[in-house]
N, C-alpha and C. Protein backbone atom coordinates (compact mmCIF):
# COMPACT_ATOMS: atom_id res chain seq x y z
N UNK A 1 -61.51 18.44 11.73
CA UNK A 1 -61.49 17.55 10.58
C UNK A 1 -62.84 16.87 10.39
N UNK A 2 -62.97 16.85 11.19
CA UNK A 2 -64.87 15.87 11.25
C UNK A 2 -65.98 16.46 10.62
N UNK A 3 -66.01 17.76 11.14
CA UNK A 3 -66.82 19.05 10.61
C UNK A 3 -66.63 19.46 9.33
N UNK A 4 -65.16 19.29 8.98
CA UNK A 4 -64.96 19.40 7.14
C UNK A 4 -65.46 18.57 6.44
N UNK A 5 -65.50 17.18 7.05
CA UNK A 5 -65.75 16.01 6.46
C UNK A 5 -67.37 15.83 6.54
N UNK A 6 -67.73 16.16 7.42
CA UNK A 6 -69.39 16.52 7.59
C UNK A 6 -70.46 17.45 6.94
N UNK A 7 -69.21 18.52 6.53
CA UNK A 7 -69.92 19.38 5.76
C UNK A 7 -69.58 19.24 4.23
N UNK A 8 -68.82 18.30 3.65
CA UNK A 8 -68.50 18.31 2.62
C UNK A 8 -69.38 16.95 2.13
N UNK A 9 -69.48 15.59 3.30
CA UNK A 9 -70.31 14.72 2.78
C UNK A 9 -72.12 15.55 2.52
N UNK A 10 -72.31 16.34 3.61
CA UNK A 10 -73.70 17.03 3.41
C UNK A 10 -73.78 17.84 2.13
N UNK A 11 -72.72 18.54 1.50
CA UNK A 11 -72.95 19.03 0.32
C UNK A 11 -72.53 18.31 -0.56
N UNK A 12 -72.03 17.39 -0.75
CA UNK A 12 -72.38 16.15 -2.10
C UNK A 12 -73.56 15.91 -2.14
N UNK A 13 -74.38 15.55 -0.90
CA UNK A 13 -75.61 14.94 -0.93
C UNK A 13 -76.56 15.97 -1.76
N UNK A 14 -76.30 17.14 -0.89
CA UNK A 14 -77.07 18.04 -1.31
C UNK A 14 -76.85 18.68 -2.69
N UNK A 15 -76.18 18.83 -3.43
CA UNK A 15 -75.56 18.83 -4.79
C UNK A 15 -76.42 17.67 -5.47
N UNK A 16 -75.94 16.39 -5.00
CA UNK A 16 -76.22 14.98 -5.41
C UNK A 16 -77.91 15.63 -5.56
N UNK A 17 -79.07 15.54 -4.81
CA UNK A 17 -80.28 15.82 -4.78
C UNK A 17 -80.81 16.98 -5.75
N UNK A 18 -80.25 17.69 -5.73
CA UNK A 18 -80.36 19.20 -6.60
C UNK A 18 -80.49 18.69 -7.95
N UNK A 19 -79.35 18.20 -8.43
CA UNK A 19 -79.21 17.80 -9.88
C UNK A 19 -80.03 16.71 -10.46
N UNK A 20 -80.15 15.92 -9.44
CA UNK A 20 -81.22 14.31 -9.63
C UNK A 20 -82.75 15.54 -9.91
N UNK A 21 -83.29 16.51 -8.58
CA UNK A 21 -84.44 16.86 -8.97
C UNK A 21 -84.36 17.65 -10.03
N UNK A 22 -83.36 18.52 -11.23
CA UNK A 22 -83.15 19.23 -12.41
C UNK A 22 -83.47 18.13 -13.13
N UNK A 23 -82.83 17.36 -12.95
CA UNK A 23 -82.79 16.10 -14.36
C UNK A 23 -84.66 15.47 -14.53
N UNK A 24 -84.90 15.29 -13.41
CA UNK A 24 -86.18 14.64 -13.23
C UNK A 24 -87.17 15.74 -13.85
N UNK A 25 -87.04 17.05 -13.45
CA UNK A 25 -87.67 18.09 -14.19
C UNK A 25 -87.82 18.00 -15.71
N UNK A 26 -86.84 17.72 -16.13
CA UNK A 26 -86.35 18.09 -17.13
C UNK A 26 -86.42 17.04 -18.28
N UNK A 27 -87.10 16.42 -17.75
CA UNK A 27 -87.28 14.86 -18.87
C UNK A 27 -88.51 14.83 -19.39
N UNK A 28 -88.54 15.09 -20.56
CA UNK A 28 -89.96 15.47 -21.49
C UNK A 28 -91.20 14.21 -21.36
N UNK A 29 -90.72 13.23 -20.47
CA UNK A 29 -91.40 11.95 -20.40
C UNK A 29 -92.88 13.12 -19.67
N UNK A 30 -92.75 13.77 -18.60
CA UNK A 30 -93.51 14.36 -18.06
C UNK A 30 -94.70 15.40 -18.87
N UNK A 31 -94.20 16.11 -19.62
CA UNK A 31 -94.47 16.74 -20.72
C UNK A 31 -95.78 16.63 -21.33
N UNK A 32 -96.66 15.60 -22.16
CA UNK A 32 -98.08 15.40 -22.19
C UNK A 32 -98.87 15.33 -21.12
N UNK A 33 -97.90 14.18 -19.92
CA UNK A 33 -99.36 14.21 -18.93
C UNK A 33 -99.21 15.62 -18.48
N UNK A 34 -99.11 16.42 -18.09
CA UNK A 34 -98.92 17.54 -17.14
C UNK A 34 -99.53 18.53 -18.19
N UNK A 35 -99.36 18.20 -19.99
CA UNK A 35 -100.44 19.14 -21.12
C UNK A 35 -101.49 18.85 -20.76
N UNK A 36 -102.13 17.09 -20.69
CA UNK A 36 -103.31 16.44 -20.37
C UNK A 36 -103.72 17.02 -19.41
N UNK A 37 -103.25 17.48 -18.02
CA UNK A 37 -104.36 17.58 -17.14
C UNK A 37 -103.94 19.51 -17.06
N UNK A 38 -103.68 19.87 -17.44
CA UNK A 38 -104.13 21.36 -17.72
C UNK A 38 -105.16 21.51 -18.66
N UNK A 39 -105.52 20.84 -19.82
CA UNK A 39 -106.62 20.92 -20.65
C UNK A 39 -108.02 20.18 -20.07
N UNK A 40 -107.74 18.94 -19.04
CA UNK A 40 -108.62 18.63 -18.21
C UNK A 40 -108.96 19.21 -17.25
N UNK A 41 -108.55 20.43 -16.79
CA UNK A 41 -108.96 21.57 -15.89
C UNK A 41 -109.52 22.62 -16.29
N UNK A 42 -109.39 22.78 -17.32
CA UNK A 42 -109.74 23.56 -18.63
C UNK A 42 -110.67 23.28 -19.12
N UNK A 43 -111.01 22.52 -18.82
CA UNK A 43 -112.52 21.73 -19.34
C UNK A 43 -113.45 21.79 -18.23
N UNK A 44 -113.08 21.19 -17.20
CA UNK A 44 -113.52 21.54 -15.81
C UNK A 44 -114.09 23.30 -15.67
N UNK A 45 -112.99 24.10 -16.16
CA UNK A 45 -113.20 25.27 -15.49
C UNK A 45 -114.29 25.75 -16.42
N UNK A 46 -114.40 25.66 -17.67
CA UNK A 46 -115.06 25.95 -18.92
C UNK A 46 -116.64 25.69 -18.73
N UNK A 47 -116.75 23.93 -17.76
CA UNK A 47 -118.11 24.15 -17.96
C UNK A 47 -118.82 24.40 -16.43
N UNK A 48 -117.99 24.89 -15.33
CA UNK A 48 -118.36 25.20 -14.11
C UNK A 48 -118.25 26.70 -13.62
N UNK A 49 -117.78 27.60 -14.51
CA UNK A 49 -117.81 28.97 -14.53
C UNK A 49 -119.18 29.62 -14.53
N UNK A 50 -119.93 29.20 -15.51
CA UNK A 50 -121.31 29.55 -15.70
C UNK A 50 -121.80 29.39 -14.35
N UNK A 51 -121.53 27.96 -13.62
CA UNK A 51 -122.56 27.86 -12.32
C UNK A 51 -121.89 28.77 -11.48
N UNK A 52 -120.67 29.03 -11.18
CA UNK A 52 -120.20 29.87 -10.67
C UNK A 52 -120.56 31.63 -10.30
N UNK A 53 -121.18 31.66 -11.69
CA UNK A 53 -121.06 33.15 -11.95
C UNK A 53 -123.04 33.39 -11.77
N UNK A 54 -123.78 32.04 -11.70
CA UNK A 54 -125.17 32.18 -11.45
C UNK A 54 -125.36 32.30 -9.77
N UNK A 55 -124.52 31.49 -9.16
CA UNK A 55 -124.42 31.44 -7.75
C UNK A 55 -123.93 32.91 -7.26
N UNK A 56 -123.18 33.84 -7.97
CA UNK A 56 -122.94 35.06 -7.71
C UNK A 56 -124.03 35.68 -7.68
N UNK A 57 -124.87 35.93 -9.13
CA UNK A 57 -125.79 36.72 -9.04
C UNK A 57 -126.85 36.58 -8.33
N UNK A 58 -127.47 35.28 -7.92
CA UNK A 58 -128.53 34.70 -6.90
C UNK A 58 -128.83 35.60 -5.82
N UNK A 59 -127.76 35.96 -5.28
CA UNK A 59 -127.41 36.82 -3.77
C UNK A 59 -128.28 38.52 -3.98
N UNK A 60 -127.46 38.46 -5.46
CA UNK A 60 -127.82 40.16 -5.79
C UNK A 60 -129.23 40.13 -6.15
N UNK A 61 -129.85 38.87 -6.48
CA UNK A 61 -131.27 39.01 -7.08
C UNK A 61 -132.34 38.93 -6.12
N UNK A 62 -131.83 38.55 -5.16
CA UNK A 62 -132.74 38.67 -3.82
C UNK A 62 -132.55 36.85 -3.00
N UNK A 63 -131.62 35.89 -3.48
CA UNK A 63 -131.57 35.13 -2.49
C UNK A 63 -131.75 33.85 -3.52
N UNK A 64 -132.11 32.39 -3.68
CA UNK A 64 -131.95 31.34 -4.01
C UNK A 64 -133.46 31.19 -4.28
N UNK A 65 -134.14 30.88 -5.34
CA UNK A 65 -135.61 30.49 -5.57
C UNK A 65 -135.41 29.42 -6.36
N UNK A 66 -136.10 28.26 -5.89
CA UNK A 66 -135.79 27.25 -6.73
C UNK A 66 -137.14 26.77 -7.56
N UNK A 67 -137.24 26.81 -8.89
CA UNK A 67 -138.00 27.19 -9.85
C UNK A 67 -137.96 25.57 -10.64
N UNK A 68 -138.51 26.45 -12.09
CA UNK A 68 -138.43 25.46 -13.24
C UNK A 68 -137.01 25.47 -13.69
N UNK A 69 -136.12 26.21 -13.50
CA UNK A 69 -135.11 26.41 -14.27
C UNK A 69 -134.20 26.00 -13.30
N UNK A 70 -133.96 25.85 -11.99
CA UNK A 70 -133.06 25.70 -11.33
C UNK A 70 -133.26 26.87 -10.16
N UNK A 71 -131.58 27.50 -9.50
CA UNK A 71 -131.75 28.21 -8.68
C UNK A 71 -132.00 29.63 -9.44
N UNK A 72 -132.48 30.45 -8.47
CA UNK A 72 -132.44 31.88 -8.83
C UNK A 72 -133.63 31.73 -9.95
């Protein structure tokens, strides 16, 4: 009887938790900020790709020379 009662209070809880984290999902309150910082990463990624993709070629060009222009 204890063990029924043990496993039935553990799956309310666990039921109980499941549905609280659906609902919490699920509430459009979240919705802009979470647009906001995908377009702020997006922005991020937009203007750090370029350095990204110069630091690639550096290697292939023979190594890091640091000039008038920067590296490479």
């Amino acid at each position: 009887m204890k063990n029924n009662l043990r496993f039935l209070i553990i799956a309310l809880v666990t039921c109980s938790l499941l549905c609280a984290g659906y609902l919490t999902a699920q509430t459009p309150d979240y919705h802009p900020q979470v647009i906001a910082g995908v377009d702020y990463f997006r922005e991020r990624v937009d203007e750090q790709l370029p350095l990204v993709e110069d630091l690639i070629i550096c290697p292939k060009n023979g190594g890091f020379i640091q000039g008038e222009n920067g590296l490479c």
